[in-house]
PDB file of N, CA and C in Angstrom:
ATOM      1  N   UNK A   1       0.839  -1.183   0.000  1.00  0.00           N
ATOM      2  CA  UNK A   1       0.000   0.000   0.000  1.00  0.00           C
ATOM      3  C   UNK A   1       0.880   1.241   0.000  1.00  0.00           C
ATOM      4  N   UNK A   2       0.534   2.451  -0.811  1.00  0.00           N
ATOM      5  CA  UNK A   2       0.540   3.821  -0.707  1.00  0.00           C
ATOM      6  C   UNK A   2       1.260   4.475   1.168  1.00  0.00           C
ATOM      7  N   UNK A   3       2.080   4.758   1.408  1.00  0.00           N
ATOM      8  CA  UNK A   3       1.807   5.269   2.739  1.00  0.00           C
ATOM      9  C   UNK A   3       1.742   6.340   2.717  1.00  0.00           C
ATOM     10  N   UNK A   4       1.189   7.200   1.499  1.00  0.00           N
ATOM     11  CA  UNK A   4       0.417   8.422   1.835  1.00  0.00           C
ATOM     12  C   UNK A   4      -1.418   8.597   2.142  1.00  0.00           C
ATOM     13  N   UNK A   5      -1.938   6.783   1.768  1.00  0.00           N
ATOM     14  CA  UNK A   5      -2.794   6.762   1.977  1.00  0.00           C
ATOM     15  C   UNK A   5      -3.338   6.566   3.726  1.00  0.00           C
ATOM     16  N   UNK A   6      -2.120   6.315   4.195  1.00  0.00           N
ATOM     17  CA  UNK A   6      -2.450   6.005   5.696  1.00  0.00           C
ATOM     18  C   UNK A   6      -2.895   6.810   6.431  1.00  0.00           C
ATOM     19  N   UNK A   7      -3.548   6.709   7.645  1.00  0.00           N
ATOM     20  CA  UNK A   7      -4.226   7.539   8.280  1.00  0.00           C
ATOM     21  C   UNK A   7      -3.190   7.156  10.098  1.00  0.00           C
ATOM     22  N   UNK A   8      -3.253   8.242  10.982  1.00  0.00           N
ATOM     23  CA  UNK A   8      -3.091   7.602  12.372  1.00  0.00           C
ATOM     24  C   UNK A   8      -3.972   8.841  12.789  1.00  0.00           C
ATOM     25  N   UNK A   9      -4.161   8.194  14.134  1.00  0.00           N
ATOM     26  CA  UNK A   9      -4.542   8.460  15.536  1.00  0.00           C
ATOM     27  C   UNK A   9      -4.118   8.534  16.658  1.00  0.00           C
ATOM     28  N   UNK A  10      -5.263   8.673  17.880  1.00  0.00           N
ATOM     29  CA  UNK A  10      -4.884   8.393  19.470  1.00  0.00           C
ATOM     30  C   UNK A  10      -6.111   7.264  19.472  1.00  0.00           C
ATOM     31  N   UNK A  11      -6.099   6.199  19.957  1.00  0.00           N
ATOM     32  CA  UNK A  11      -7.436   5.617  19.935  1.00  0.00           C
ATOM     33  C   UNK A  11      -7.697   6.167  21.435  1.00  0.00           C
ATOM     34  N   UNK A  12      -9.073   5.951  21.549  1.00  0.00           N
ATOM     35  CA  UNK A  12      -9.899   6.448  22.684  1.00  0.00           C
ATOM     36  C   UNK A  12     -10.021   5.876  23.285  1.00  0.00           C
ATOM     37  N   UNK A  13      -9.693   4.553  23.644  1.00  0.00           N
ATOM     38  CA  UNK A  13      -9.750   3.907  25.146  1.00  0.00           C
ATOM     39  C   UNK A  13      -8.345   3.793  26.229  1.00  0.00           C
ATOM     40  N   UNK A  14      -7.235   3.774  25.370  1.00  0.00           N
ATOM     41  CA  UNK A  14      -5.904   4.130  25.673  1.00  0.00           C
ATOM     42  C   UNK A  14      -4.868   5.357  25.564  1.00  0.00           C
ATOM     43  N   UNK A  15      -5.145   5.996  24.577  1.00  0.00           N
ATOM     44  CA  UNK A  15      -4.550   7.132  24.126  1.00  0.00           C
ATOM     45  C   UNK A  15      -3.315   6.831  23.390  1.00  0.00           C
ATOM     46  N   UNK A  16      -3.333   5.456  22.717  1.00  0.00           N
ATOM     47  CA  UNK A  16      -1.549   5.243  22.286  1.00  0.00           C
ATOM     48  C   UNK A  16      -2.559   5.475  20.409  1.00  0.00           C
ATOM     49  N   UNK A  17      -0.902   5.837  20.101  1.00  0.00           N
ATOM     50  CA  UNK A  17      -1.188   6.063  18.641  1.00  0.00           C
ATOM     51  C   UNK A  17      -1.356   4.253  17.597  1.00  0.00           C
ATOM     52  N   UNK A  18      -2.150   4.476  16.507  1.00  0.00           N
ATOM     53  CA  UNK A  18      -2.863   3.669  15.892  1.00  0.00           C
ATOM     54  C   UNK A  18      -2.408   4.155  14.220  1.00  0.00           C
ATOM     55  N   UNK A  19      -2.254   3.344  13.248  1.00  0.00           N
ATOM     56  CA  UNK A  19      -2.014   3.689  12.029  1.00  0.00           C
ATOM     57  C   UNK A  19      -2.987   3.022  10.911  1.00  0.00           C
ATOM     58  N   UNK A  20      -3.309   3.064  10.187  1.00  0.00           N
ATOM     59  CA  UNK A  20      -4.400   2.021   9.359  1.00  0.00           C
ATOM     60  C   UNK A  20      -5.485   3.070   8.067  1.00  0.00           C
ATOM     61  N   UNK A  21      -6.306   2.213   8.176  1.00  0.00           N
ATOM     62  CA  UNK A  21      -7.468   3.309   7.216  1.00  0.00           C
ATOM     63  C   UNK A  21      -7.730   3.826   7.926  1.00  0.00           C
ATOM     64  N   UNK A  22      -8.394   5.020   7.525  1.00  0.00           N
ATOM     65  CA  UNK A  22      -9.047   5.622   8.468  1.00  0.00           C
ATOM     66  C   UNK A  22     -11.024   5.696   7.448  1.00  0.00           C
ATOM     67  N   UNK A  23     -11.976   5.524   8.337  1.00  0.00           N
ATOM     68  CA  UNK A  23     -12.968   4.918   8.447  1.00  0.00           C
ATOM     69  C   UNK A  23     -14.361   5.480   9.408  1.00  0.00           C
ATOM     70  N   UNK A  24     -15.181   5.546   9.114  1.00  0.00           N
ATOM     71  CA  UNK A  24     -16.618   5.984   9.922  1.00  0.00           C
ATOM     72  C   UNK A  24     -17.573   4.737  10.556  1.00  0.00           C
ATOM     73  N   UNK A  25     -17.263   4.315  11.378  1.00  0.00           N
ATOM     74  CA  UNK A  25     -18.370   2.882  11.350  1.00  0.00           C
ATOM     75  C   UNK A  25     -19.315   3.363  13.034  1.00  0.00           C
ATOM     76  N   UNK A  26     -20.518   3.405  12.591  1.00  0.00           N
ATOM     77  CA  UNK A  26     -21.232   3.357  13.358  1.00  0.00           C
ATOM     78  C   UNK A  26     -21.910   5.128  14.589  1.00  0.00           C
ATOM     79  N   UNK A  27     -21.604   5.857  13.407  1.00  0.00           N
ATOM     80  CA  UNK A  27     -21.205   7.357  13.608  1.00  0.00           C
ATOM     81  C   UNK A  27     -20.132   7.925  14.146  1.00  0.00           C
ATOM     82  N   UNK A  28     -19.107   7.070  14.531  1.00  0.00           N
ATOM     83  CA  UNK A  28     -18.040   7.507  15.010  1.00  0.00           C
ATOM     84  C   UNK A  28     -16.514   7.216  14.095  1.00  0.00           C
ATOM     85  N   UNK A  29     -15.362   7.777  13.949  1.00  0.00           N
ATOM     86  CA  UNK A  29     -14.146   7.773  13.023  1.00  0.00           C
ATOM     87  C   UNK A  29     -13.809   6.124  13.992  1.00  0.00           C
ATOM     88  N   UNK A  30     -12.895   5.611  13.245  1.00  0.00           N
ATOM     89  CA  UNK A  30     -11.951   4.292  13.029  1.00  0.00           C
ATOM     90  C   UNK A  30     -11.107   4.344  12.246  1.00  0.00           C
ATOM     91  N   UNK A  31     -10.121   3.784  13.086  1.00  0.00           N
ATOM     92  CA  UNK A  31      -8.773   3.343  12.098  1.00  0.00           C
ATOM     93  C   UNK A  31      -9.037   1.719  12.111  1.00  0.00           C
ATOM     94  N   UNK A  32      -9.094   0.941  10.691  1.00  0.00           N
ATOM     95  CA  UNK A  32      -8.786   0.036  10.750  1.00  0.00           C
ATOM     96  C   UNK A  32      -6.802  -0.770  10.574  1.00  0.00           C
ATOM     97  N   UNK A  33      -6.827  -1.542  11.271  1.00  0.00           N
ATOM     98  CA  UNK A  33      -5.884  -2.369  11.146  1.00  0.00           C
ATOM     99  C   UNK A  33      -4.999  -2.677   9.893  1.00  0.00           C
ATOM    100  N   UNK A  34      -4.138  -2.248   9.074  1.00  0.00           N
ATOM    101  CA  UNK A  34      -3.743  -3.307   8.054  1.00  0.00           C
ATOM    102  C   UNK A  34      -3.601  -4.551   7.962  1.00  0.00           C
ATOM    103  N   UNK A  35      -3.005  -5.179   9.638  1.00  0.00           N
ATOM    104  CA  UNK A  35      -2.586  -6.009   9.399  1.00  0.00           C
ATOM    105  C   UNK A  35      -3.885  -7.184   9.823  1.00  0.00           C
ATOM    106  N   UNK A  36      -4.858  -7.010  10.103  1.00  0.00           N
ATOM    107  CA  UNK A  36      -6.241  -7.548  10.379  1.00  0.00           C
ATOM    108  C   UNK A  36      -7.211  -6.565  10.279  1.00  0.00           C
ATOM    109  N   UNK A  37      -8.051  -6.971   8.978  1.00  0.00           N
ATOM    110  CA  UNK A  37      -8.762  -5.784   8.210  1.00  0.00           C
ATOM    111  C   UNK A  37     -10.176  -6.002   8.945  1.00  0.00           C
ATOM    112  N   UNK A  38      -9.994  -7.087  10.331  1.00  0.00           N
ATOM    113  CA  UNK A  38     -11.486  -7.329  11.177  1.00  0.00           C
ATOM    114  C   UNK A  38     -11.391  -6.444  12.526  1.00  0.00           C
ATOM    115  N   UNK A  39      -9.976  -6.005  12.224  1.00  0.00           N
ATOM    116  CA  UNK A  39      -9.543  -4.944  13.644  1.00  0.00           C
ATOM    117  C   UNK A  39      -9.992  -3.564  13.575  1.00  0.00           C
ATOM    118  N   UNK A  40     -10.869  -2.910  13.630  1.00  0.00           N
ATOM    119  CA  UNK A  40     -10.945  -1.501  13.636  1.00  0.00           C
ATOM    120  C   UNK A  40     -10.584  -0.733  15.781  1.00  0.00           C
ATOM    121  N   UNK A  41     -10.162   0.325  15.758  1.00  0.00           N
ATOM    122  CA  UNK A  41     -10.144   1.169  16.520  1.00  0.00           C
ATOM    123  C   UNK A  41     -10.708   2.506  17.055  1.00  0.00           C
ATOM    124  N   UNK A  42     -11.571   2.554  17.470  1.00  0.00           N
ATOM    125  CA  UNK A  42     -12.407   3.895  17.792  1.00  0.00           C
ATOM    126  C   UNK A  42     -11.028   5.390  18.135  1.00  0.00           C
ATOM    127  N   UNK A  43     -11.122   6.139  17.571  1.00  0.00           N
ATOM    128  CA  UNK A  43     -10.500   7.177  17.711  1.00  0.00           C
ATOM    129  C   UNK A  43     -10.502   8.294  18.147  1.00  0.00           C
ATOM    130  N   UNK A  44      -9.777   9.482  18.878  1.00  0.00           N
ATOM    131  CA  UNK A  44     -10.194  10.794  18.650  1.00  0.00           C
ATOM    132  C   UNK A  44      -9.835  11.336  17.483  1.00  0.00           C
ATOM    133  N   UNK A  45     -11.015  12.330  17.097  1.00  0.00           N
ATOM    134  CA  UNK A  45     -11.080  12.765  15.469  1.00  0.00           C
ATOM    135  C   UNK A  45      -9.968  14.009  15.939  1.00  0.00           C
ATOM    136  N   UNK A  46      -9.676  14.479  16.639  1.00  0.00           N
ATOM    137  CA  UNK A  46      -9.330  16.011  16.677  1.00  0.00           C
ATOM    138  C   UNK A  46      -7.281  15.585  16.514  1.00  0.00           C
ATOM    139  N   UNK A  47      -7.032  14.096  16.451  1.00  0.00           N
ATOM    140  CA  UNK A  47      -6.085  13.801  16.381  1.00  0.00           C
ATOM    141  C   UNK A  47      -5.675  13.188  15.358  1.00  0.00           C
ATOM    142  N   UNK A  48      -6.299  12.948  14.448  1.00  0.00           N
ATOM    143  CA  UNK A  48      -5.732  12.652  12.960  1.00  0.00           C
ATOM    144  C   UNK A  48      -5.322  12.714  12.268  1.00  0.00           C
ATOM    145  N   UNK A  49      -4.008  12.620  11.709  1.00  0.00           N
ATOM    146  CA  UNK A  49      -3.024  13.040  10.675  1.00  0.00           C
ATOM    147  C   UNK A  49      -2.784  11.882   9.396  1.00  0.00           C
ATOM    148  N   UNK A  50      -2.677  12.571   8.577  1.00  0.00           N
ATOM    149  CA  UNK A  50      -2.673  11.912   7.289  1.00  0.00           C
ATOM    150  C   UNK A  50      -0.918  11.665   7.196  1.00  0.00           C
ATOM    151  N   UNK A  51      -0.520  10.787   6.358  1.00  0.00           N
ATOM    152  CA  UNK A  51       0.674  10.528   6.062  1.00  0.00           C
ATOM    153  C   UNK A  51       1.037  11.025   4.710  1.00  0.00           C
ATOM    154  N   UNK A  52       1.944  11.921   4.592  1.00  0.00           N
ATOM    155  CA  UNK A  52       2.876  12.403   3.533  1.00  0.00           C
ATOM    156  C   UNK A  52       3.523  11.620   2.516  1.00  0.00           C
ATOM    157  N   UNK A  53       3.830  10.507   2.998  1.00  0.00           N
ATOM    158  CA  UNK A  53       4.192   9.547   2.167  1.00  0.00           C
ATOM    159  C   UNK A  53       5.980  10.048   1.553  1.00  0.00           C
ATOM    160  N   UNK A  54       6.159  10.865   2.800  1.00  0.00           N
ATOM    161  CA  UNK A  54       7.335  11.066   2.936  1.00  0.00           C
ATOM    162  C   UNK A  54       8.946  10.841   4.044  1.00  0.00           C
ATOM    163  N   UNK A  55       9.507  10.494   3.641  1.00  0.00           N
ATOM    164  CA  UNK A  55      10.386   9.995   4.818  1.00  0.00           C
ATOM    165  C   UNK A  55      11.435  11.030   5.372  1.00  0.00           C
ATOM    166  N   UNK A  56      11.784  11.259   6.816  1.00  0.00           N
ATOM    167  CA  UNK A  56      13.074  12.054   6.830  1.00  0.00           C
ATOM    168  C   UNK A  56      14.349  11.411   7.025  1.00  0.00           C
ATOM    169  N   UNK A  57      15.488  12.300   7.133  1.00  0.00           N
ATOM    170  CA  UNK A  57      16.941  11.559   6.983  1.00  0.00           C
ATOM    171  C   UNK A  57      16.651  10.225   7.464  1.00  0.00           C
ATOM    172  N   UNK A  58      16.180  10.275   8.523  1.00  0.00           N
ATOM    173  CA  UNK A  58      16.281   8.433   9.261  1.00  0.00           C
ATOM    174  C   UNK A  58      15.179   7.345   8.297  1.00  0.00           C
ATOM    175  N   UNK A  59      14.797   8.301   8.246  1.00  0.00           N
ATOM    176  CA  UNK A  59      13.509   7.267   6.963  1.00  0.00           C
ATOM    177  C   UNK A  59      12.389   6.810   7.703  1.00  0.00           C
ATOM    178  N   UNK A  60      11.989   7.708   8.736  1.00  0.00           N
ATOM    179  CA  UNK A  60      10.944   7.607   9.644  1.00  0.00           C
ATOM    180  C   UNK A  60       9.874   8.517   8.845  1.00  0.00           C
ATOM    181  N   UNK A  61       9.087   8.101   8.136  1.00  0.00           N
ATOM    182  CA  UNK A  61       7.172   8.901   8.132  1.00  0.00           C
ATOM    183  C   UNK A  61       7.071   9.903   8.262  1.00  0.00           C
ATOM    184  N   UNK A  62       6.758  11.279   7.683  1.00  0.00           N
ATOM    185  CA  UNK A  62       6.516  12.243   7.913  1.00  0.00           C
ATOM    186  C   UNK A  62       5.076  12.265   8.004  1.00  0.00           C
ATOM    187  N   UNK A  63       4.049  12.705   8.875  1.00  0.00           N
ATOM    188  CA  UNK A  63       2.779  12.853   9.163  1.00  0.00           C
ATOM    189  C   UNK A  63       2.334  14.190   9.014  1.00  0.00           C
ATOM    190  N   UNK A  64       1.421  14.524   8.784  1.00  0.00           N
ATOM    191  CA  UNK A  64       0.406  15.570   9.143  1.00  0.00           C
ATOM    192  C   UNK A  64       0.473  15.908  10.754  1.00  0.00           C
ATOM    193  N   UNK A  65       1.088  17.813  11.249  1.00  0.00           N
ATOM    194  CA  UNK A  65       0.906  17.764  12.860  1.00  0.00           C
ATOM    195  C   UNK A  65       2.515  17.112  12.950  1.00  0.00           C
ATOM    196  N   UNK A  66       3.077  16.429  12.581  1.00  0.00           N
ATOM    197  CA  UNK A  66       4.614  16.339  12.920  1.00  0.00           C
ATOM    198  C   UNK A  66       5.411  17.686  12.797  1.00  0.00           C
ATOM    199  N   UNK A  67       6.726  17.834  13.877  1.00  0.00           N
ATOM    200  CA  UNK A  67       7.365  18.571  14.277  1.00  0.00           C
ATOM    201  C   UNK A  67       8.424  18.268  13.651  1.00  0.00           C
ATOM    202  N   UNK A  68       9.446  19.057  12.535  1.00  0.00           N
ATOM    203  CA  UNK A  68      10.433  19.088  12.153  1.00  0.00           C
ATOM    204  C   UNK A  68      11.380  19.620  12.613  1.00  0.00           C
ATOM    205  N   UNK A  69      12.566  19.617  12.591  1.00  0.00           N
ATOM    206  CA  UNK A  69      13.473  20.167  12.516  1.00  0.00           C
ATOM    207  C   UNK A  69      14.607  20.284  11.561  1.00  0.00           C
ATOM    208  N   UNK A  70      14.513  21.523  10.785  1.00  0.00           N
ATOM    209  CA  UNK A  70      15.593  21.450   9.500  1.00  0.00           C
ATOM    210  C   UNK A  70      16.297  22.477   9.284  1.00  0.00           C
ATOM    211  N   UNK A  71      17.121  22.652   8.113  1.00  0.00           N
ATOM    212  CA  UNK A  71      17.960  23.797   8.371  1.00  0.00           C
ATOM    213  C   UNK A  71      17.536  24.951   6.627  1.00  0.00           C
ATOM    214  N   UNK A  72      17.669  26.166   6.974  1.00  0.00           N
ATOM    215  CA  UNK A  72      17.100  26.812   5.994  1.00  0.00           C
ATOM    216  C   UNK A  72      18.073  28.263   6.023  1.00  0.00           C
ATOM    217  N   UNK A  73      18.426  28.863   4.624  1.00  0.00           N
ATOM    218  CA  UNK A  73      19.313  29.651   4.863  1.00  0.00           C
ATOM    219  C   UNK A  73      20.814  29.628   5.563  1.00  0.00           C
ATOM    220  N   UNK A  74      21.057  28.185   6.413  1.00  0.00           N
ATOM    221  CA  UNK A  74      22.040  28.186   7.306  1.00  0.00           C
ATOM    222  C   UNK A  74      21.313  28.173   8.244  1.00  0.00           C
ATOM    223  N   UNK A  75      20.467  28.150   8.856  1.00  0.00           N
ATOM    224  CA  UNK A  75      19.319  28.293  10.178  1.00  0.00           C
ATOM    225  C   UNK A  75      19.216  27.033  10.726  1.00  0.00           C
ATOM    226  N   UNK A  76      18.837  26.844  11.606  1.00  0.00           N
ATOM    227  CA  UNK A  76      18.623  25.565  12.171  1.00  0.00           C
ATOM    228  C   UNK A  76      16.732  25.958  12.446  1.00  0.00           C
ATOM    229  N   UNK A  77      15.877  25.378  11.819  1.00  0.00           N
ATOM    230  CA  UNK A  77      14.311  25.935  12.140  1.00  0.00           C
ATOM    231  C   UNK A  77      13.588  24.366  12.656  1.00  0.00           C
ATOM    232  N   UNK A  78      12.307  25.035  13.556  1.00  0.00           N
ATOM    233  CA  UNK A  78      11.498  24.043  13.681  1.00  0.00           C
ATOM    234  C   UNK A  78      10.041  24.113  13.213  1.00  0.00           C
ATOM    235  N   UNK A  79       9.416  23.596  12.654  1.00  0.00           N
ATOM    236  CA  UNK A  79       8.473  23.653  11.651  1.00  0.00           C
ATOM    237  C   UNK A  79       7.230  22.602  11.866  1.00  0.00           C
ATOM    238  N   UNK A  80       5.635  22.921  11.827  1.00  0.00           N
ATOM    239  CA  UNK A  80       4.755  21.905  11.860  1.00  0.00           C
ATOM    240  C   UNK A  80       4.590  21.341  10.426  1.00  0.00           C
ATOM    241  N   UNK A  81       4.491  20.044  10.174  1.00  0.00           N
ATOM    242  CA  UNK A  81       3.725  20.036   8.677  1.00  0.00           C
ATOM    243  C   UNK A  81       2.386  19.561   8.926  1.00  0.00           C
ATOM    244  N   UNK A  82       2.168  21.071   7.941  1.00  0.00           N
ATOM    245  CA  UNK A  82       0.165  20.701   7.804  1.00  0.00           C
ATOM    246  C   UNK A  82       0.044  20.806   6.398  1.00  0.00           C
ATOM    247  N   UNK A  83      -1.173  20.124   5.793  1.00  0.00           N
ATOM    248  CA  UNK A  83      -1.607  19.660   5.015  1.00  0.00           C
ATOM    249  C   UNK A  83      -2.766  20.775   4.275  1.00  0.00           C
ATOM    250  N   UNK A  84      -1.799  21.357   3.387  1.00  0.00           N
ATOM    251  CA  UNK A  84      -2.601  22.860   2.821  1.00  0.00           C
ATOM    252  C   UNK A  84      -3.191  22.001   1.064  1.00  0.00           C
ATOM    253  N   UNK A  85      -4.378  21.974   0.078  1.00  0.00           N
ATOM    254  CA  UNK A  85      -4.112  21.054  -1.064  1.00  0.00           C
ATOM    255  C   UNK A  85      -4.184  21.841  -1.882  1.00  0.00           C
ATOM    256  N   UNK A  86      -3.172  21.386  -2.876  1.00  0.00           N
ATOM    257  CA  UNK A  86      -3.133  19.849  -2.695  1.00  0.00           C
ATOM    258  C   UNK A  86      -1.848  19.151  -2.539  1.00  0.00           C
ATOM    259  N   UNK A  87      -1.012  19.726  -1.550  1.00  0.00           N
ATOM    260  CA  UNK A  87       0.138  19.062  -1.171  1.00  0.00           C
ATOM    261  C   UNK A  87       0.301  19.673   0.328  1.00  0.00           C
ATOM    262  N   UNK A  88       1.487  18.710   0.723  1.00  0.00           N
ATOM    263  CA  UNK A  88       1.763  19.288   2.542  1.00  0.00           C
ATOM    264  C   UNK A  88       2.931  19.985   2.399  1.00  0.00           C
ATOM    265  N   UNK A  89       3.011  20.715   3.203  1.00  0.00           N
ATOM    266  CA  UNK A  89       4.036  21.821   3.380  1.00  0.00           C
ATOM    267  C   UNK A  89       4.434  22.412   4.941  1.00  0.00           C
ATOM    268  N   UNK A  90       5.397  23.107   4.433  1.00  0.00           N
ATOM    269  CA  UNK A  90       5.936  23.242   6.190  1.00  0.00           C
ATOM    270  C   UNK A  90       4.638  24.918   6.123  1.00  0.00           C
ATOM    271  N   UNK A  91       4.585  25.137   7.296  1.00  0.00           N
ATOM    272  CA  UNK A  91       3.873  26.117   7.496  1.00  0.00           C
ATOM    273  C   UNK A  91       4.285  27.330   7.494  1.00  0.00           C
ATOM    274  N   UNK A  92       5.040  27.656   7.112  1.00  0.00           N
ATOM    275  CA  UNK A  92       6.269  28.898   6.892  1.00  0.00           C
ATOM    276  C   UNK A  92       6.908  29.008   5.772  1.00  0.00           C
ATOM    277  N   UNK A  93       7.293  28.250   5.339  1.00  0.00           N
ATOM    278  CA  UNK A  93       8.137  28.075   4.023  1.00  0.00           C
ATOM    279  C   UNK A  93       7.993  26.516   3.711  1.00  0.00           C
ATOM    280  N   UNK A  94       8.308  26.378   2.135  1.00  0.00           N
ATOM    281  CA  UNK A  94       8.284  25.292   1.100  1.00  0.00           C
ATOM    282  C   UNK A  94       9.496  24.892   0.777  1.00  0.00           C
ATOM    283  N   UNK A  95       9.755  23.114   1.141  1.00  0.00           N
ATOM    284  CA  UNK A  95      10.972  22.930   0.172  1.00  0.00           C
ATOM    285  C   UNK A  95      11.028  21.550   0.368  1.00  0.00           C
ATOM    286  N   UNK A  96      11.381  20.758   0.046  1.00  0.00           N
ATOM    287  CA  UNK A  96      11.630  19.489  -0.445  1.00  0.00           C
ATOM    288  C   UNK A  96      12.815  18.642  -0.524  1.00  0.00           C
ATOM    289  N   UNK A  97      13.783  19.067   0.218  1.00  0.00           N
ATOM    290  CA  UNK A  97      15.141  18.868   0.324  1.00  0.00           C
ATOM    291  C   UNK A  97      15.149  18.105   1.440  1.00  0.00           C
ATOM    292  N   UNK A  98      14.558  16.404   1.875  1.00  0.00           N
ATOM    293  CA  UNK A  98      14.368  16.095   3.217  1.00  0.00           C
ATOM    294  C   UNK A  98      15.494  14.958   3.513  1.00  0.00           C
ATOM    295  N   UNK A  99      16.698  15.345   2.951  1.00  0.00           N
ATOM    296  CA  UNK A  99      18.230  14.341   3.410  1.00  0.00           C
ATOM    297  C   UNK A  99      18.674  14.961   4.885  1.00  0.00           C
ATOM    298  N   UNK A 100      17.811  16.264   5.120  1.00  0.00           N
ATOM    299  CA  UNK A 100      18.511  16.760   6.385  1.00  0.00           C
ATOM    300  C   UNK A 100      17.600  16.713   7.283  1.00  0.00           C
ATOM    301  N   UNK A 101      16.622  16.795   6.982  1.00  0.00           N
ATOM    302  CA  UNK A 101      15.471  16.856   7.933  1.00  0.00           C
ATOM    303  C   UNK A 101      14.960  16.013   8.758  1.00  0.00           C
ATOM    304  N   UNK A 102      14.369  16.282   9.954  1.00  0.00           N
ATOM    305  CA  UNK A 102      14.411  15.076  10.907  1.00  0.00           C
ATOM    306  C   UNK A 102      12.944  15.329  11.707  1.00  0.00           C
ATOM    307  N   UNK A 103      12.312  14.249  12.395  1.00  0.00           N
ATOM    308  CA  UNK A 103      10.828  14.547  13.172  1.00  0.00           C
ATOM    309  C   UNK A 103      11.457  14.183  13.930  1.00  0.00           C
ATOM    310  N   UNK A 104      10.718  15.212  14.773  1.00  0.00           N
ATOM    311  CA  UNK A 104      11.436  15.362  16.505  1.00  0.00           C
ATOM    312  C   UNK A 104      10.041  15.178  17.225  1.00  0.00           C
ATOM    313  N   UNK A 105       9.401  15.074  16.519  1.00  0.00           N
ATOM    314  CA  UNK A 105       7.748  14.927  17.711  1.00  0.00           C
ATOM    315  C   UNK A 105       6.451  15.348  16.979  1.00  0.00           C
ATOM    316  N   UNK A 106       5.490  15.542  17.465  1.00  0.00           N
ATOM    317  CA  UNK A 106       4.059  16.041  16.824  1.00  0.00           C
ATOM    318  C   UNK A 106       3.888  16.834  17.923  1.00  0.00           C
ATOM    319  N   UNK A 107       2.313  17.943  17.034  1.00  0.00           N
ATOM    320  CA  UNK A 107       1.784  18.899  18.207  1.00  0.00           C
ATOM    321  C   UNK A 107       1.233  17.860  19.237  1.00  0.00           C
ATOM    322  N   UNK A 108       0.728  16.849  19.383  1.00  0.00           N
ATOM    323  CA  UNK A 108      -0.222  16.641  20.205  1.00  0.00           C
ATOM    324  C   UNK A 108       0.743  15.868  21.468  1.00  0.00           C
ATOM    325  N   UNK A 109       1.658  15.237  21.301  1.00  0.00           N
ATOM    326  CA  UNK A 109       2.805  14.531  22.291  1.00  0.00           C
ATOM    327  C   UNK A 109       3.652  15.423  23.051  1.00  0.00           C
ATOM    328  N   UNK A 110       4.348  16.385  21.831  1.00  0.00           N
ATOM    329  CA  UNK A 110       5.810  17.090  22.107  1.00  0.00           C
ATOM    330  C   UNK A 110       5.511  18.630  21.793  1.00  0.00           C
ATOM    331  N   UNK A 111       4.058  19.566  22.120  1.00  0.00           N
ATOM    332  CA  UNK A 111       3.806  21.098  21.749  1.00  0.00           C
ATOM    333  C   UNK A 111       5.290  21.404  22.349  1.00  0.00           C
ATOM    334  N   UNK A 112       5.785  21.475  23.348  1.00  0.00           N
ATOM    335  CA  UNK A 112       6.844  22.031  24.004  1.00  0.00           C
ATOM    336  C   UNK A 112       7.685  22.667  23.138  1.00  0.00           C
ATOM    337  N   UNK A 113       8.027  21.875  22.347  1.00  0.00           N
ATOM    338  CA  UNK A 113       9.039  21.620  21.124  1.00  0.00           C
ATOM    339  C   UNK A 113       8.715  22.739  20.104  1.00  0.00           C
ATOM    340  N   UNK A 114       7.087  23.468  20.080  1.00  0.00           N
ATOM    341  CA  UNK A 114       7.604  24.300  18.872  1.00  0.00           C
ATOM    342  C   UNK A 114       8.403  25.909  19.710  1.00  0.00           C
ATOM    343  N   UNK A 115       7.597  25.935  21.144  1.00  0.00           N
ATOM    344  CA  UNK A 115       8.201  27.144  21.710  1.00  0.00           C
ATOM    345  C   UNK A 115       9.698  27.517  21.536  1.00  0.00           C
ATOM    346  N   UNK A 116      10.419  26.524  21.086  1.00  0.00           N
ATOM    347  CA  UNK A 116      12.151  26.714  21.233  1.00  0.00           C
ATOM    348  C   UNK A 116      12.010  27.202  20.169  1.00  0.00           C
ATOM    349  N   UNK A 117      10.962  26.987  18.909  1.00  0.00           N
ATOM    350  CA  UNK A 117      11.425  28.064  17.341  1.00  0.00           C
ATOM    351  C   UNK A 117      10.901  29.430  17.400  1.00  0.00           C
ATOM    352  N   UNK A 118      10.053  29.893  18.643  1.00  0.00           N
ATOM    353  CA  UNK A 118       9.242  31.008  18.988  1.00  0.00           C
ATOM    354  C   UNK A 118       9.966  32.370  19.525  1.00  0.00           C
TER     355      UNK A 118
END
């Protein structure tokens, strides 16, 4: 599969993050399972990030709501990526150069993290 088609979460009975489809069953959002397509997960909606289908230096996932850290001008910056369409972008500036770039956290785990670019 696509891993820009992926979806994650927080599921709602634990709060740990969840990756899969993402899904409506029964008036409420779900992530289903890839790896057991009989597994779905009830979610919070206000925590959902889509996947970029992009990797940084380590080759870890870039998400929707992930916290970057990269360098620009000579700068060392920290950056959210949100999902403007029809492509994702850092929220400040555009660029595509991700051999240097690294996720250091998301808003919803690590907010702390954007105050140091503030």
């Amino acid at each position: 599969m696509n891993d820009r088609y992926l979806f994650r979460a927080k599921r709602i009975d634990n709060g740990e993050w969840v990756e899969g489809l993402l899904t409506i069953m029964w008036g409420q959002f779900h992530i289903i399972n890839l790896n057991d397509e009989n597994t779905a997960y009830p979610i919070d909606p206000s925590t959902i990030c889509q996947c970029t289908g992009l990797k940084d230096k380590n080759g870890k996932l870039i998400w929707e709501n992930d916290i970057l850290k990269y360098e620009w001008d000579g700068e060392e910056r920290i950056d959210v990526i949100k999902y403007e369409a029809p492509i994702f972008t850092y929220s400040k500036s555009m660029r595509w150069s991700l051999y240097k770039d690294e996720v250091i956290g998301n808003i919803f785990d690590n907010p702390e993290l954007l105050e140091v670019g503030e």
